[in-house]
N, C-alpha and C. Protein backbone atom coordinates (compact mmCIF):
# COMPACT_ATOMS: atom_id res chain seq x y z
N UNK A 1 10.81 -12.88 6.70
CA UNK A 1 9.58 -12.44 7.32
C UNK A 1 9.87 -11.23 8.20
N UNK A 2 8.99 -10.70 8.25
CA UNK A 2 9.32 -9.02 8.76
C UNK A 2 8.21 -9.09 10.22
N UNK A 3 9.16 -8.67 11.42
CA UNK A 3 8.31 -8.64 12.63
C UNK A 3 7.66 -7.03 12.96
N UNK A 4 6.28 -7.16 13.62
CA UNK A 4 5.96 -5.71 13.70
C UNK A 4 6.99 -5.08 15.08
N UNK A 5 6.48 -3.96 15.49
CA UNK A 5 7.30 -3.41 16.55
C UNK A 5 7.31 -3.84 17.95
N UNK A 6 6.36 -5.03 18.13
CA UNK A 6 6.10 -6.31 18.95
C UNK A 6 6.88 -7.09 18.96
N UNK A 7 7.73 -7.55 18.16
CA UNK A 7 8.32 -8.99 17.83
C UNK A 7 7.55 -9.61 16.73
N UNK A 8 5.78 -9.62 16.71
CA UNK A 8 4.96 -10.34 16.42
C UNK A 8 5.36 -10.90 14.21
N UNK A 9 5.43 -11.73 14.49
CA UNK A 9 5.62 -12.11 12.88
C UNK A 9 3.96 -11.62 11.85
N UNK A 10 5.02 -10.84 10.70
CA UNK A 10 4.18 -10.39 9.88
C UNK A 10 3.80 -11.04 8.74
N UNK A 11 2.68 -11.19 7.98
CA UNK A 11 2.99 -11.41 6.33
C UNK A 11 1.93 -10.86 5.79
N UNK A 12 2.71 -10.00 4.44
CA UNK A 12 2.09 -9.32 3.32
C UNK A 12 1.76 -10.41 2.31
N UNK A 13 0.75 -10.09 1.55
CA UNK A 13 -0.04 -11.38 0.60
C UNK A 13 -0.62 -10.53 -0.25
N UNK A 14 -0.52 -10.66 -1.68
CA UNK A 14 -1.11 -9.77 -2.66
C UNK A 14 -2.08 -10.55 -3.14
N UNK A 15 -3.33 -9.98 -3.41
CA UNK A 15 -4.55 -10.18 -3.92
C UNK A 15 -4.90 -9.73 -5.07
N UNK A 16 -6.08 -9.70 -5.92
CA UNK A 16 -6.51 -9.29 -7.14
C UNK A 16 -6.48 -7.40 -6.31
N UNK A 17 -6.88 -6.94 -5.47
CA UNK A 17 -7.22 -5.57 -5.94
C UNK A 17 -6.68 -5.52 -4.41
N UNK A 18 -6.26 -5.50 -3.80
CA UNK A 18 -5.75 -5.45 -2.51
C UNK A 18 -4.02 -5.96 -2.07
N UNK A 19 -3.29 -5.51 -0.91
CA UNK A 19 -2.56 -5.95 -0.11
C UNK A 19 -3.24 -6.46 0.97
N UNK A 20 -3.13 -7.41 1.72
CA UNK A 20 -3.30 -7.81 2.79
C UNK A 20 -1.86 -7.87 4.01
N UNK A 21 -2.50 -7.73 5.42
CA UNK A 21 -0.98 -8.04 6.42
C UNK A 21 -1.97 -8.60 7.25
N UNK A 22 -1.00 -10.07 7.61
CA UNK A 22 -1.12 -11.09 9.27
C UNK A 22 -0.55 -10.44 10.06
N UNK A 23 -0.75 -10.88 11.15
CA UNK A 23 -0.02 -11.10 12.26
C UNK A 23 -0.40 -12.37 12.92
N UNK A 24 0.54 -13.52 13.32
CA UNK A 24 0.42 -14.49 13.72
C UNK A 24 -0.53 -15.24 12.73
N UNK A 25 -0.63 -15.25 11.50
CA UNK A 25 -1.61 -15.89 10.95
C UNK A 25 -3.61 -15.46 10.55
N UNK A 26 -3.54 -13.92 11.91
CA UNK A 26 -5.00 -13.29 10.96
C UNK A 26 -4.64 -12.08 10.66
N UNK A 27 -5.14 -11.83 9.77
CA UNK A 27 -5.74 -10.76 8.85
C UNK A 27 -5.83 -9.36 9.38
N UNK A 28 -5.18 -8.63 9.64
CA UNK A 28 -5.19 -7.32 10.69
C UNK A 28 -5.26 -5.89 9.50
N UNK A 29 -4.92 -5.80 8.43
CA UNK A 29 -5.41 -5.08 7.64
C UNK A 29 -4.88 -4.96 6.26
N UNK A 30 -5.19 -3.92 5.25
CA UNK A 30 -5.16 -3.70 3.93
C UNK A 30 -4.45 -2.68 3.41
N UNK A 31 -4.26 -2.95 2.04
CA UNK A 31 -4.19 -1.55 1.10
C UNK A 31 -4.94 -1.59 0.21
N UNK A 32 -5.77 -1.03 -0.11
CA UNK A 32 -6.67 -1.48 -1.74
C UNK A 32 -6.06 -0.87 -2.59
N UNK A 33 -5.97 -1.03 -4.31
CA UNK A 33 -5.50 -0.95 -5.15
C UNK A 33 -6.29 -0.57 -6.32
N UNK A 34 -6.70 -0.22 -7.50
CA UNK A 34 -6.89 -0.44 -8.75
C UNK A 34 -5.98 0.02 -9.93
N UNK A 35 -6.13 -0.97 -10.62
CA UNK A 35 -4.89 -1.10 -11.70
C UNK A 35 -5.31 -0.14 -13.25
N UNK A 36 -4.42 0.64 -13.70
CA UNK A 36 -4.79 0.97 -14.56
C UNK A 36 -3.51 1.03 -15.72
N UNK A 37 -3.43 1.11 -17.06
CA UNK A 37 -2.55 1.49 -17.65
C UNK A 37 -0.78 1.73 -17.52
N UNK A 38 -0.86 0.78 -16.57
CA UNK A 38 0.33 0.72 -16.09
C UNK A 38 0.69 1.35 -14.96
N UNK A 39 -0.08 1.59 -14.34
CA UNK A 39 -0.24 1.95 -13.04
C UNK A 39 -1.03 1.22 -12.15
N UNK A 40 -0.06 1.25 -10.81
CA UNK A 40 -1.14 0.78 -9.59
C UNK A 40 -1.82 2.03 -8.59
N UNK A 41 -2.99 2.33 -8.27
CA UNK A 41 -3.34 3.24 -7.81
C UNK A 41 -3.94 2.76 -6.52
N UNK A 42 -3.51 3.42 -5.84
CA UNK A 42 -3.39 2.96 -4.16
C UNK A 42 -4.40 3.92 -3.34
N UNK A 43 -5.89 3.11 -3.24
CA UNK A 43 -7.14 4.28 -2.77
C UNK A 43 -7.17 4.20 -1.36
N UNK A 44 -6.78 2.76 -0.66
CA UNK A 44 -7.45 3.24 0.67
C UNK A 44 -6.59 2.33 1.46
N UNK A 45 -5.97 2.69 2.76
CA UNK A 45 -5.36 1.89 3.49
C UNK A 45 -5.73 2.07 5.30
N UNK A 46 -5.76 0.78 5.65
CA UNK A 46 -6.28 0.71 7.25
C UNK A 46 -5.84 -0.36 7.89
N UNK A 47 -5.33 -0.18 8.89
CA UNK A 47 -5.15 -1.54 10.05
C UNK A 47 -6.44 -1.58 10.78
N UNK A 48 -6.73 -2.77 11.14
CA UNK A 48 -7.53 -2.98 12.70
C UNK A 48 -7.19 -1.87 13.67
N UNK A 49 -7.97 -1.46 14.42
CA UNK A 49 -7.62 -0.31 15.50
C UNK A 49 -6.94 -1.06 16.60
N UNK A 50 -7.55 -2.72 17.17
CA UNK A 50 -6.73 -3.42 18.03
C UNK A 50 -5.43 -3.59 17.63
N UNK A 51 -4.69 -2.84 16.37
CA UNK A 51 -3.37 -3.63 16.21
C UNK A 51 -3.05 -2.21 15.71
N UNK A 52 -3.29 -0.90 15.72
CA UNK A 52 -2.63 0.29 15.25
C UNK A 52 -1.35 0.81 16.36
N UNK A 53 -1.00 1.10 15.66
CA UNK A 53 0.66 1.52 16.88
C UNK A 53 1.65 0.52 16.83
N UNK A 54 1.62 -0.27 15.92
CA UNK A 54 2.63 -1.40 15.94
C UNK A 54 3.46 -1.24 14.54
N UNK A 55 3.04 -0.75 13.75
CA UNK A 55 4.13 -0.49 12.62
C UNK A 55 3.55 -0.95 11.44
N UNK A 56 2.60 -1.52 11.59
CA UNK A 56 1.91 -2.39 10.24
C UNK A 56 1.65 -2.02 9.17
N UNK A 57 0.96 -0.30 9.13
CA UNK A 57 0.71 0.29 8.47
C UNK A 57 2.19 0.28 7.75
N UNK A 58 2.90 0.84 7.84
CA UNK A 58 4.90 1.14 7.08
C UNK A 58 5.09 -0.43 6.71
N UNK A 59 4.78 -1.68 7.43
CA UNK A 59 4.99 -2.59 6.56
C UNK A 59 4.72 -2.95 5.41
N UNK A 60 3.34 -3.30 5.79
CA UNK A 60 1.98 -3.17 4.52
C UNK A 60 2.44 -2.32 3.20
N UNK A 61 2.88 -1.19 3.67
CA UNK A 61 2.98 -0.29 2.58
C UNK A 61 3.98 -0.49 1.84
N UNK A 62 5.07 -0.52 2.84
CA UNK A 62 6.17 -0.54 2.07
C UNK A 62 6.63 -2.04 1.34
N UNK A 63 6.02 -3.31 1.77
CA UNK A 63 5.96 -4.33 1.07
C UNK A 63 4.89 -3.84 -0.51
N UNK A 64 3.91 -3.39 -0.45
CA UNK A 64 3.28 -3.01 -1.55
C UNK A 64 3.84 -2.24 -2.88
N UNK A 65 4.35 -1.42 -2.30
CA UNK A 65 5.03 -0.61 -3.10
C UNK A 65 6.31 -1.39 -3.81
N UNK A 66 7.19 -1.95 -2.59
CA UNK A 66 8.13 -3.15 -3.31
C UNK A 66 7.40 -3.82 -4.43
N UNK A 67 6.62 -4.53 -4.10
CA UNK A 67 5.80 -5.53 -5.08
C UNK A 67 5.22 -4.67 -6.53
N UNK A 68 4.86 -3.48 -6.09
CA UNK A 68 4.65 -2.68 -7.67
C UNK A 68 5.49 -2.49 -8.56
N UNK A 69 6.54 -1.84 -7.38
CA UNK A 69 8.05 -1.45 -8.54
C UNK A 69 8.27 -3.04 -8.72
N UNK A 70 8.88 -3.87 -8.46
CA UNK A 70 8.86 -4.50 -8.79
C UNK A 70 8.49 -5.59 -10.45
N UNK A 71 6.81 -5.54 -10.22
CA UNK A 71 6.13 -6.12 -11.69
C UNK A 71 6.32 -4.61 -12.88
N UNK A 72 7.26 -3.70 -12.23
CA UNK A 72 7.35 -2.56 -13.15
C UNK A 72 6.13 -1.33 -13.29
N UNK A 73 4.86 -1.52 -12.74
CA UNK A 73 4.25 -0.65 -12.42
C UNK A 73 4.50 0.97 -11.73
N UNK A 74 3.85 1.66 -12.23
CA UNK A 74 3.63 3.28 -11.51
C UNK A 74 2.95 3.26 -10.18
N UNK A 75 3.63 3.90 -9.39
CA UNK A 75 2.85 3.90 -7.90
C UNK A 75 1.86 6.02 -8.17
N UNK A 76 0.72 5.53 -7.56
CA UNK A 76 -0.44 6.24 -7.48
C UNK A 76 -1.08 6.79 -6.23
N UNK A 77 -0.27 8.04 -5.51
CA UNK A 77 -0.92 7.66 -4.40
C UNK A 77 -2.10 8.19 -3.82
N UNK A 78 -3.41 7.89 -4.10
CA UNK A 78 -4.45 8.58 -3.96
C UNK A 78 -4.70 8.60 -2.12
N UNK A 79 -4.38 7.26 -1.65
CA UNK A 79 -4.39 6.92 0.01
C UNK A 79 -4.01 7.83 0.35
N UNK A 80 -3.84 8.51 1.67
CA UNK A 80 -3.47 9.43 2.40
C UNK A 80 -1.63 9.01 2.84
N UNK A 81 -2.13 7.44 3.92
CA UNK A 81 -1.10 7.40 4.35
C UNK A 81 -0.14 6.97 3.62
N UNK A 82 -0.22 6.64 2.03
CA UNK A 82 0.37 5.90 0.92
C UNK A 82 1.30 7.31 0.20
N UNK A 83 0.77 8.66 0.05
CA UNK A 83 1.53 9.46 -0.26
C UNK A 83 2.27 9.64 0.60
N UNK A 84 2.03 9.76 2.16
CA UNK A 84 2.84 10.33 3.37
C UNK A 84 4.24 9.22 3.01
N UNK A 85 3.63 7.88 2.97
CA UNK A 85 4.79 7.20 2.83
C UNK A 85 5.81 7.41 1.95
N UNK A 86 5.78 7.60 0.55
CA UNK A 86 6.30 8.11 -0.58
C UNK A 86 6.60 9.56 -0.30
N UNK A 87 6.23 10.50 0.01
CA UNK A 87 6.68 11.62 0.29
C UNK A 87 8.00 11.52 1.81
N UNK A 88 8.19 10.59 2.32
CA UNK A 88 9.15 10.31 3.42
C UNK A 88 10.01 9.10 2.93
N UNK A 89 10.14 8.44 1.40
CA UNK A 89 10.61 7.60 1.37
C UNK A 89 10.95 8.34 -0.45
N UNK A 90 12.07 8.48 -0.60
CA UNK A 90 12.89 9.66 -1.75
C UNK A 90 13.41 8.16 -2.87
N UNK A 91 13.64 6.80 -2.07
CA UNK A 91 14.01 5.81 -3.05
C UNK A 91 12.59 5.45 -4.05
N UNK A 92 11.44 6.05 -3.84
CA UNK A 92 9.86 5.43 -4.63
C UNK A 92 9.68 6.81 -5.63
N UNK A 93 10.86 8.30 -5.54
CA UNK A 93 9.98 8.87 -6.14
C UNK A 93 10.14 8.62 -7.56
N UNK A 94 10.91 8.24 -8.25
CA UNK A 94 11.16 7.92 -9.68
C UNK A 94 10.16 6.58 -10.11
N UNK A 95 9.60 6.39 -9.46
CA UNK A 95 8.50 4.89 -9.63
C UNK A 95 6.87 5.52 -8.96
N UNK A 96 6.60 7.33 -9.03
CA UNK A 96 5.47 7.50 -8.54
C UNK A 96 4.88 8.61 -9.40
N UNK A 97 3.48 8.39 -10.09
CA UNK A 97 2.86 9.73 -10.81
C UNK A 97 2.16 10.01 -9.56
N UNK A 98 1.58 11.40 -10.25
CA UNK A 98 0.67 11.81 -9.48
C UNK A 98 -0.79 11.39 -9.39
N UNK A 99 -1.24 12.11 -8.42
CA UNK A 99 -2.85 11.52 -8.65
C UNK A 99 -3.53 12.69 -8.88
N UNK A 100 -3.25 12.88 -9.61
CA UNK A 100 -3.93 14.42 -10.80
C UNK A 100 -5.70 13.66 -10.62
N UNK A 101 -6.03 14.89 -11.65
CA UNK A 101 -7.24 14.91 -12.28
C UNK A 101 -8.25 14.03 -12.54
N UNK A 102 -7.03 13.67 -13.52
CA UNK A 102 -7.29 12.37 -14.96
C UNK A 102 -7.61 11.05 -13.80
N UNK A 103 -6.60 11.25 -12.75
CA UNK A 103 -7.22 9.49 -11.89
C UNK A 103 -7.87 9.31 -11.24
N UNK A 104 -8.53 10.67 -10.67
CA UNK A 104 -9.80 10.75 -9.79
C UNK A 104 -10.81 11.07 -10.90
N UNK A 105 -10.43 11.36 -11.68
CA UNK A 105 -11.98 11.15 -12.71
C UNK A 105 -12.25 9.50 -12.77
N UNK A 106 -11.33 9.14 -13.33
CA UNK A 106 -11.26 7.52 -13.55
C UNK A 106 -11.32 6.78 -12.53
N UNK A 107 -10.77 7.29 -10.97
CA UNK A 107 -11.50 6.41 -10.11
C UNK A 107 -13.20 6.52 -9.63
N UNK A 108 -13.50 7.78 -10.37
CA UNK A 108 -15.02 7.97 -10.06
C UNK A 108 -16.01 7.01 -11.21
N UNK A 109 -15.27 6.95 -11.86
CA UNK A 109 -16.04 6.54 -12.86
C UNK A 109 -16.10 4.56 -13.00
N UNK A 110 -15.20 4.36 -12.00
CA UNK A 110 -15.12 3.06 -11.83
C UNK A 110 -16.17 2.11 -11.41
């Protein structure tokens, strides 16, 4: 189990179209996801504002991204703070397309 920059105990929990992160047991924020063709495409990510500055966001993420490479999936990073992450983290770039054209058409069209 991974503590935020509190001490406070964390846990990441994967959902149908989402990441989720606890702290102490609630729900403090997300990553949303949609899956495509072998890719996971990563649209939107946010903590609670009562819990920003604690590290959650880099947990969240970086548990997510584990969990993609992982089931063998392409990481997608349409999120803001989801590319920042991948663009500062050189071990995800061989496990990341871009988010061209083709996936913002297809996420519009969703």
């Amino acid at each position: 189990m991974t503590t935020d920059k509190t001490g406070a105990p964390t846990e990441v929990t994967a959902e149908s179209n989402r990441y989720t992160i606890a702290v102490d047991g609630q729900q403090v924020g997300q990553a949303e996801f949609a899956d495509r063709d072998g890719q996971r495409v990563f649209t939107h990510t946010e903590v609670n504002s009562e819990f920003e500055g604690r590290g959650l966001a880099t947990i969240l993420i970086s548990e997510a991204l584990q969990q993609t490479r992982d089931a063998g999936l392409r990481i997608v990073p349409v999120c803001e703070m989801v590319a920042s992450y991948v663009g500062k983290h050189d071990e995800y770039a061989d496990a990341v397309d871009p988010a061209d054209a083709d996936v913002k058409r297809w996420l519009a069209e969703s």
